[in-house]
C-alpha atoms as a PDB file:
ATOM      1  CA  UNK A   1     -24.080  73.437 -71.840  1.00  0.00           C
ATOM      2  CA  UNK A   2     -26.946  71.833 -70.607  1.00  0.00           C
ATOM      3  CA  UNK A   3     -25.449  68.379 -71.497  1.00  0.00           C
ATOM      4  CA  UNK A   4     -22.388  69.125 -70.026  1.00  0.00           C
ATOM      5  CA  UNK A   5     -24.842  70.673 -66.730  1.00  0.00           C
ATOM      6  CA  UNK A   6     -26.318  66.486 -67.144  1.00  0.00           C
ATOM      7  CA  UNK A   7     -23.252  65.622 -67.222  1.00  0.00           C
ATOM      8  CA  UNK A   8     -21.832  67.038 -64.482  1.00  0.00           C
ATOM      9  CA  UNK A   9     -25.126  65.906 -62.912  1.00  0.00           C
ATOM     10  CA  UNK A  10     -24.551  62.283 -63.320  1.00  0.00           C
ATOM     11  CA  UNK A  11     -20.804  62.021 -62.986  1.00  0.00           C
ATOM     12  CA  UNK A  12     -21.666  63.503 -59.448  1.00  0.00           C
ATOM     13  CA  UNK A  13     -24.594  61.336 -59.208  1.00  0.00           C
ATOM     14  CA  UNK A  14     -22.358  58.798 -60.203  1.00  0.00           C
ATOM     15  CA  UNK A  15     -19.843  59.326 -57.633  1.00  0.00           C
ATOM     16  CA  UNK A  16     -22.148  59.638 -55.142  1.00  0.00           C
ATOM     17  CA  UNK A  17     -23.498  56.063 -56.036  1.00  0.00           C
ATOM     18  CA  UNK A  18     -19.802  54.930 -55.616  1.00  0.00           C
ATOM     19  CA  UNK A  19     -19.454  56.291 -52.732  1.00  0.00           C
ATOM     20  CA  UNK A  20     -22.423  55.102 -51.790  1.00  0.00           C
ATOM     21  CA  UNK A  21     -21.749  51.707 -52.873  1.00  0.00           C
ATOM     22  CA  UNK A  22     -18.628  51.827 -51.342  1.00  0.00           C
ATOM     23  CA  UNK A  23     -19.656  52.441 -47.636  1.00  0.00           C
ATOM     24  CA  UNK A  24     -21.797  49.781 -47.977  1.00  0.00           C
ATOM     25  CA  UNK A  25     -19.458  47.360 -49.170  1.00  0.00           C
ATOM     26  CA  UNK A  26     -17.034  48.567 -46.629  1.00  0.00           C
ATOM     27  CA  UNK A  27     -19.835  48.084 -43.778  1.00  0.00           C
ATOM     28  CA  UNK A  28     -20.683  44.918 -45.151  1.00  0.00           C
ATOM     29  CA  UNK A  29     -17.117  43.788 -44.754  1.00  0.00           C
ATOM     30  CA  UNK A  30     -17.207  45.661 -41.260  1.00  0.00           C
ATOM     31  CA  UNK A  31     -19.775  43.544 -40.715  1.00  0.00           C
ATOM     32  CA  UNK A  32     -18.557  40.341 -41.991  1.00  0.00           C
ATOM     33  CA  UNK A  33     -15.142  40.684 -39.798  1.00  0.00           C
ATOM     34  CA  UNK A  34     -17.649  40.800 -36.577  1.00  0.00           C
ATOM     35  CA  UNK A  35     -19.004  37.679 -37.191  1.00  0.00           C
ATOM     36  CA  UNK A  36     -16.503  36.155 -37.997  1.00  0.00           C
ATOM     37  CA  UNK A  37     -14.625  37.508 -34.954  1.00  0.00           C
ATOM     38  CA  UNK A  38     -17.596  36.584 -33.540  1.00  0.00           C
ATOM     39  CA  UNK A  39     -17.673  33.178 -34.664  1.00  0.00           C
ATOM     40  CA  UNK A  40     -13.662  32.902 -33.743  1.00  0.00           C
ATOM     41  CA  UNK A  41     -14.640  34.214 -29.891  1.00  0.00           C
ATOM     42  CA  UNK A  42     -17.312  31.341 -29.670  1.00  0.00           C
ATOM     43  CA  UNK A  43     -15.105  28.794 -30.834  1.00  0.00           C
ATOM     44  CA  UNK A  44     -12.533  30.085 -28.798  1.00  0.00           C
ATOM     45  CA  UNK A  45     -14.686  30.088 -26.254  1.00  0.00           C
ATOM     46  CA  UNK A  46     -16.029  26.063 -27.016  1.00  0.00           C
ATOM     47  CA  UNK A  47     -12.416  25.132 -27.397  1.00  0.00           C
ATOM     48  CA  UNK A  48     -11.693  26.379 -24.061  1.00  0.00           C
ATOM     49  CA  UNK A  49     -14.706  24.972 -22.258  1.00  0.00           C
ATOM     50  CA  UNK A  50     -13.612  21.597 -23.983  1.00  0.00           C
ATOM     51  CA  UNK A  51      -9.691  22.165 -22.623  1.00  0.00           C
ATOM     52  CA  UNK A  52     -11.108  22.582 -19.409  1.00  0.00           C
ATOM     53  CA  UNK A  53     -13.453  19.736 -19.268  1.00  0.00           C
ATOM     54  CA  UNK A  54     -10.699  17.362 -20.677  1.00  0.00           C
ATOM     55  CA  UNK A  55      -8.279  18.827 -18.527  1.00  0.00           C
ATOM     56  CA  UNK A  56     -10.575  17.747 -15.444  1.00  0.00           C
ATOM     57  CA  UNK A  57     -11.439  14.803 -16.728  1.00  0.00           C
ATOM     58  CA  UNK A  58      -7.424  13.850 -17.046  1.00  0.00           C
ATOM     59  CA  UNK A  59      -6.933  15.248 -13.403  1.00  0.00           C
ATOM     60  CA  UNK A  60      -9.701  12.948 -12.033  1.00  0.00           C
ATOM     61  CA  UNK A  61      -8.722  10.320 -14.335  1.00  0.00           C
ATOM     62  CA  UNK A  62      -4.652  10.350 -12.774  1.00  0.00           C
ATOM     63  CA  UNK A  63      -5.898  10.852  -9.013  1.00  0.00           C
ATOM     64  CA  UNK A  64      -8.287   7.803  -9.445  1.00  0.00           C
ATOM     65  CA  UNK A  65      -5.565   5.668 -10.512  1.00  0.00           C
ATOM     66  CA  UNK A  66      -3.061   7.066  -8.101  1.00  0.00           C
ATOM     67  CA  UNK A  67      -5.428   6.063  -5.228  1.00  0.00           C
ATOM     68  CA  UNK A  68      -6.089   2.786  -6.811  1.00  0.00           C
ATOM     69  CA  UNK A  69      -2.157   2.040  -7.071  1.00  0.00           C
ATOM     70  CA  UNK A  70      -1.906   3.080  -3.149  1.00  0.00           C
ATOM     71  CA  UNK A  71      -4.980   1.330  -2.146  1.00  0.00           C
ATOM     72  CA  UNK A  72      -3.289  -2.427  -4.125  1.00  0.00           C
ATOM     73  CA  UNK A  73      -0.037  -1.670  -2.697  1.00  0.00           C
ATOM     74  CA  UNK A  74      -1.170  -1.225   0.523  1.00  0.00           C
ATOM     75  CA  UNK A  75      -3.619  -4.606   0.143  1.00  0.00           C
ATOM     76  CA  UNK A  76      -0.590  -6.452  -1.113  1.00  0.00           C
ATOM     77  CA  UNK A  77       1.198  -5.414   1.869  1.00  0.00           C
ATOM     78  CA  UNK A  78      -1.650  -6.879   4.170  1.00  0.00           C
ATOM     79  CA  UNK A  79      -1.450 -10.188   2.195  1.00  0.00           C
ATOM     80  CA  UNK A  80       1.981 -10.951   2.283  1.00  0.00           C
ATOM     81  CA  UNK A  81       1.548 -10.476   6.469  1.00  0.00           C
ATOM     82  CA  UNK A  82      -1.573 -12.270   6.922  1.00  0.00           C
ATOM     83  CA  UNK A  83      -1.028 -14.814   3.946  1.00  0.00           C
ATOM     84  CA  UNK A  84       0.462 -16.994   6.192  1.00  0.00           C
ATOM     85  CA  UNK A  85      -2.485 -16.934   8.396  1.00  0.00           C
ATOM     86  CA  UNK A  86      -4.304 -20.321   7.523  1.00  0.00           C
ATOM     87  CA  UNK A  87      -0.931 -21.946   7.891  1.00  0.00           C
ATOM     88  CA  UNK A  88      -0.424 -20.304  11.436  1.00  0.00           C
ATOM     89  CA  UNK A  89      -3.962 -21.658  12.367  1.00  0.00           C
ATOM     90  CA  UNK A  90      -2.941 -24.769  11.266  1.00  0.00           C
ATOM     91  CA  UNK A  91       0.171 -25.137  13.076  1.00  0.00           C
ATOM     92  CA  UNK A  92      -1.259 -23.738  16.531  1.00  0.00           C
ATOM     93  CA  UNK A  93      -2.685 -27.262  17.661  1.00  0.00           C
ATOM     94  CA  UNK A  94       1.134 -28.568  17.171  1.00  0.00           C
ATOM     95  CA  UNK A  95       2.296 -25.561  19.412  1.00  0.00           C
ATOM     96  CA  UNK A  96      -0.357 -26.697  22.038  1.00  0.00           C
ATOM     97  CA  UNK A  97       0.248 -30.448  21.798  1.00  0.00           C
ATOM     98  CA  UNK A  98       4.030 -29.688  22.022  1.00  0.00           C
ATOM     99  CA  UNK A  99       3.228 -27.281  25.520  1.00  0.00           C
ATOM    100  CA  UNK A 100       1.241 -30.237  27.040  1.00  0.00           C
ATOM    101  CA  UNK A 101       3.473 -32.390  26.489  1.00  0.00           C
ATOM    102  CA  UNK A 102       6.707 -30.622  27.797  1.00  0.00           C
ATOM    103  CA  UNK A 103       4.012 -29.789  30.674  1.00  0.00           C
ATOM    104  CA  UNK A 104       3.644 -33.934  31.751  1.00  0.00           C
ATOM    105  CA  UNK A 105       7.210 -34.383  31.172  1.00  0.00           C
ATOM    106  CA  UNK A 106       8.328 -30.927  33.204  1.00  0.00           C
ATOM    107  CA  UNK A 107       7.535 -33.793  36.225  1.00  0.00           C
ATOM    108  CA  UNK A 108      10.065 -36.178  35.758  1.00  0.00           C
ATOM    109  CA  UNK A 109      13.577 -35.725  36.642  1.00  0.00           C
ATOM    110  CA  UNK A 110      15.775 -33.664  34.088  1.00  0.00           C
ATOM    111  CA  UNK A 111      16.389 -36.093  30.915  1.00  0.00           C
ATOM    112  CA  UNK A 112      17.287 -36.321  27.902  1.00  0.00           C
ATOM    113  CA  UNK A 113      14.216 -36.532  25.963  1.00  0.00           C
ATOM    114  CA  UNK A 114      12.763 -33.419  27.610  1.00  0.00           C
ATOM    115  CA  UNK A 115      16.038 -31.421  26.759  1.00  0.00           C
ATOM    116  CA  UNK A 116      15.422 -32.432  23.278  1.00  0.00           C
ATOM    117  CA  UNK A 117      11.652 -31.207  22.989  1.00  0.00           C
ATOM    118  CA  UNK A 118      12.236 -28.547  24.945  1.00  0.00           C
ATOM    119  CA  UNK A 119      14.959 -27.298  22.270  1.00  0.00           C
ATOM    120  CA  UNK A 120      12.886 -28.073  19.231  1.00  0.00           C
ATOM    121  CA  UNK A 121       9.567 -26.515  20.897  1.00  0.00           C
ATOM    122  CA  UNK A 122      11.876 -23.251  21.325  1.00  0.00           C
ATOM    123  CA  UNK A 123      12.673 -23.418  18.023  1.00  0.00           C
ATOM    124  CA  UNK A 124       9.433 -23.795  16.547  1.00  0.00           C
ATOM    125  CA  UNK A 125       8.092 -21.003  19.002  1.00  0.00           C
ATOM    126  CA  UNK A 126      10.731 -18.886  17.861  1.00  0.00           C
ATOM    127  CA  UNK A 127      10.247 -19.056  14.081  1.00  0.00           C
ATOM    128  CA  UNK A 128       6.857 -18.766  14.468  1.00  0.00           C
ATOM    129  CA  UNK A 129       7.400 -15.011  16.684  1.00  0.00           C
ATOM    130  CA  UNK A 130       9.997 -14.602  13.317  1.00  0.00           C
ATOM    131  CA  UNK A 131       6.674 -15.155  11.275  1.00  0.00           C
ATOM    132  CA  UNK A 132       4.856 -12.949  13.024  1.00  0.00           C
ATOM    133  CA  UNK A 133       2.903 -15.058  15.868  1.00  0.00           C
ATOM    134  CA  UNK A 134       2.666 -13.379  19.124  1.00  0.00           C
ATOM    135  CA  UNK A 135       0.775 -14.780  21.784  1.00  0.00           C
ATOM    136  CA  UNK A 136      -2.267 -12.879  24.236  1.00  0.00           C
ATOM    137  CA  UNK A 137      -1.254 -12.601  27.469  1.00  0.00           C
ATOM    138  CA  UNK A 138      -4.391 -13.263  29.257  1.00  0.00           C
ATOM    139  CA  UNK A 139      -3.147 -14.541  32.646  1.00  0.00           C
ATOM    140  CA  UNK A 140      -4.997 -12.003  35.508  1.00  0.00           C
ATOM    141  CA  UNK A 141      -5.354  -9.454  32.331  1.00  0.00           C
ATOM    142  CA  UNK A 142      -8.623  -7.341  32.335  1.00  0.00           C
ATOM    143  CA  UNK A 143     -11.299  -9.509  30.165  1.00  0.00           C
ATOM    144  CA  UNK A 144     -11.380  -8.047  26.675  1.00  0.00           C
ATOM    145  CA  UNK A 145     -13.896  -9.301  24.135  1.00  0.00           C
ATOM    146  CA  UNK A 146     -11.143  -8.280  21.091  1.00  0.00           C
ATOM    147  CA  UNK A 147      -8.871 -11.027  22.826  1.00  0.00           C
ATOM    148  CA  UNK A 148     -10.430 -13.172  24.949  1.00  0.00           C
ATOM    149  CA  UNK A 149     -13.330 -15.390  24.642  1.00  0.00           C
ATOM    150  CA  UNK A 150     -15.162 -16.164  27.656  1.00  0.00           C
ATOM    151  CA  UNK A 151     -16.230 -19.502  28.635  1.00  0.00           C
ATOM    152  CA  UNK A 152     -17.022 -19.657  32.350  1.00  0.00           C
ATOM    153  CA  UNK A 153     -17.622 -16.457  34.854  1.00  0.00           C
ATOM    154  CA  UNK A 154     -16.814 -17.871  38.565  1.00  0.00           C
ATOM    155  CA  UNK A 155     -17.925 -15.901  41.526  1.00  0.00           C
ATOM    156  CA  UNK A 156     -15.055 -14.800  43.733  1.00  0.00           C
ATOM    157  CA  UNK A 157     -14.840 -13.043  46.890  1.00  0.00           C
ATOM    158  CA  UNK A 158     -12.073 -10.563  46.100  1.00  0.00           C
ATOM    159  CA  UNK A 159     -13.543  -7.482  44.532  1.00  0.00           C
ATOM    160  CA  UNK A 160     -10.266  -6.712  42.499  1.00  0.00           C
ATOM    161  CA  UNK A 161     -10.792 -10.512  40.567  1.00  0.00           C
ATOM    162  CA  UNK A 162     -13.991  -9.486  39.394  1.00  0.00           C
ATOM    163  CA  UNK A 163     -14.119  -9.128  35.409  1.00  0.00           C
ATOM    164  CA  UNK A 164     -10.285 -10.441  35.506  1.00  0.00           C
ATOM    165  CA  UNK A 165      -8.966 -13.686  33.388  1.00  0.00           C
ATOM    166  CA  UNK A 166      -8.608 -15.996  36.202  1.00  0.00           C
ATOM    167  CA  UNK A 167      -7.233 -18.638  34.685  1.00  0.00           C
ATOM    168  CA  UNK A 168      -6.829 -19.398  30.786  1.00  0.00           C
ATOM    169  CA  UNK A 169      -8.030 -22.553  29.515  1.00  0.00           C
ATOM    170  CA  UNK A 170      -6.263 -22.411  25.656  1.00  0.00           C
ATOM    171  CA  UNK A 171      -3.995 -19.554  24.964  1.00  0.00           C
ATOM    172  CA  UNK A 172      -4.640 -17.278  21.979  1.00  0.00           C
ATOM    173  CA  UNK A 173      -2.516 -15.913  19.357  1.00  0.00           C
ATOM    174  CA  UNK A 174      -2.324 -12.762  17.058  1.00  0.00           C
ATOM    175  CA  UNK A 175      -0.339 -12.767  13.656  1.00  0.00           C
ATOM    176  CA  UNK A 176       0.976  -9.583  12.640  1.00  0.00           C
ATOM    177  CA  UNK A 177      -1.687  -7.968  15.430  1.00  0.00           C
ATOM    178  CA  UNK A 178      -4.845  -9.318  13.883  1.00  0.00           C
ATOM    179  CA  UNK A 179      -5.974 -12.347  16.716  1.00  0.00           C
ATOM    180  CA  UNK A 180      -6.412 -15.597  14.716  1.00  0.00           C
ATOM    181  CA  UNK A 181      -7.385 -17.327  17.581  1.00  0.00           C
ATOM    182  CA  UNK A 182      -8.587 -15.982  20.595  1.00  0.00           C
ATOM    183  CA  UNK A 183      -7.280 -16.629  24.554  1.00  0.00           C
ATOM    184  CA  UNK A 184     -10.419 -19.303  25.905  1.00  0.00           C
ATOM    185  CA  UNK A 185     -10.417 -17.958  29.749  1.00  0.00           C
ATOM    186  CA  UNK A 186     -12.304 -18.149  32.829  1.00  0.00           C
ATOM    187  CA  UNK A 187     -13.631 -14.322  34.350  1.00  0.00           C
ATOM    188  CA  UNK A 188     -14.224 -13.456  38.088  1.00  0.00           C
ATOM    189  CA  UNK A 189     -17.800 -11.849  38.251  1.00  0.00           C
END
């Protein structure tokens, strides 16, 4: 009886020592599926961070290149109206040498030869205004240095000429509303 008292003895001990070993296995497993939710949170976690900072990147990246497609559009725009600017500049001595001339022949009596540059000066006035040229209208105008460029100040008497164009010596021009050449004048002071 005694054995079967051992017996008893370790068959309990026994199944103590699998219970035992059984709790531990089972909190080692516990264990084991925290970290490893653990580990799945911080990746989840360093994934998301990464989205994020992608996903920022992208949205910076798109609005950068949206501005940069306004700002050339908008650049290309202000080209194609002031590319024809050195050609305007150019032309503007013709326009002048055409007005003095109709000016000396304004004199004689009506002819034929001033009818004719009269008609082609109006033409090339007028597809130059098509182009864009518009002329500063300077004539008893209140001086302004973003139009006018000053080369003599007269005295005068009149207190209403003073810092008025009083007369204008070479007329200036703006293409497109930028001045490519400005009004020479003479101010009251």
């Amino acid at each position: 009886m005694e054995e079967k008292m051992e017996e008893g003895k370790v068959n309990i001990n026994d199944n103590q020592t699998d219970v035992n070993k059984e709790q531990e296995i089972h909190q080692e497993e516990s264990k084991g599926r925290r970290n490893k939710k653990n580990k799945n949170d911080k990746q989840f976690e360093e994934l998301t961070n990464k989205y994020n900072e992608l996903n920022d990147k992208y949205l910076r990246l798109f609005s950068e290149f949206d501005n940069y497609r306004k700002r050339t559009a908008k650049e290309k725009i202000e080209l194609s109206k002031t590319a024809s600017e050195g050609i305007m500049v150019d032309l503007l001595p013709i326009l002048d040498d055409f007005e003095r001339a109709l000016q000396t022949m304004e004199n004689k009596d009506t002819d034929a030869n001033y009818e004719g540059v009269l008609l082609i000066y109006n033409k090339f006035k007028r597809v130059l205004e098509q182009k864009g040229l518009e002329e500063i209208n300077a004539k008893d105008a209140v001086f302004d240095t973003d139009e006018h460029e000053a080369l003599t100040n007269v005295p005068v008497t009149d207190e209403s000429q003073k810092g008025k164009v009083l007369d204008v010596i070479q007329k200036g021009y703006k293409l497109n509303g930028k001045v490519i050449r400005y009004a020479r004048v003479v101010v009251g002071g």
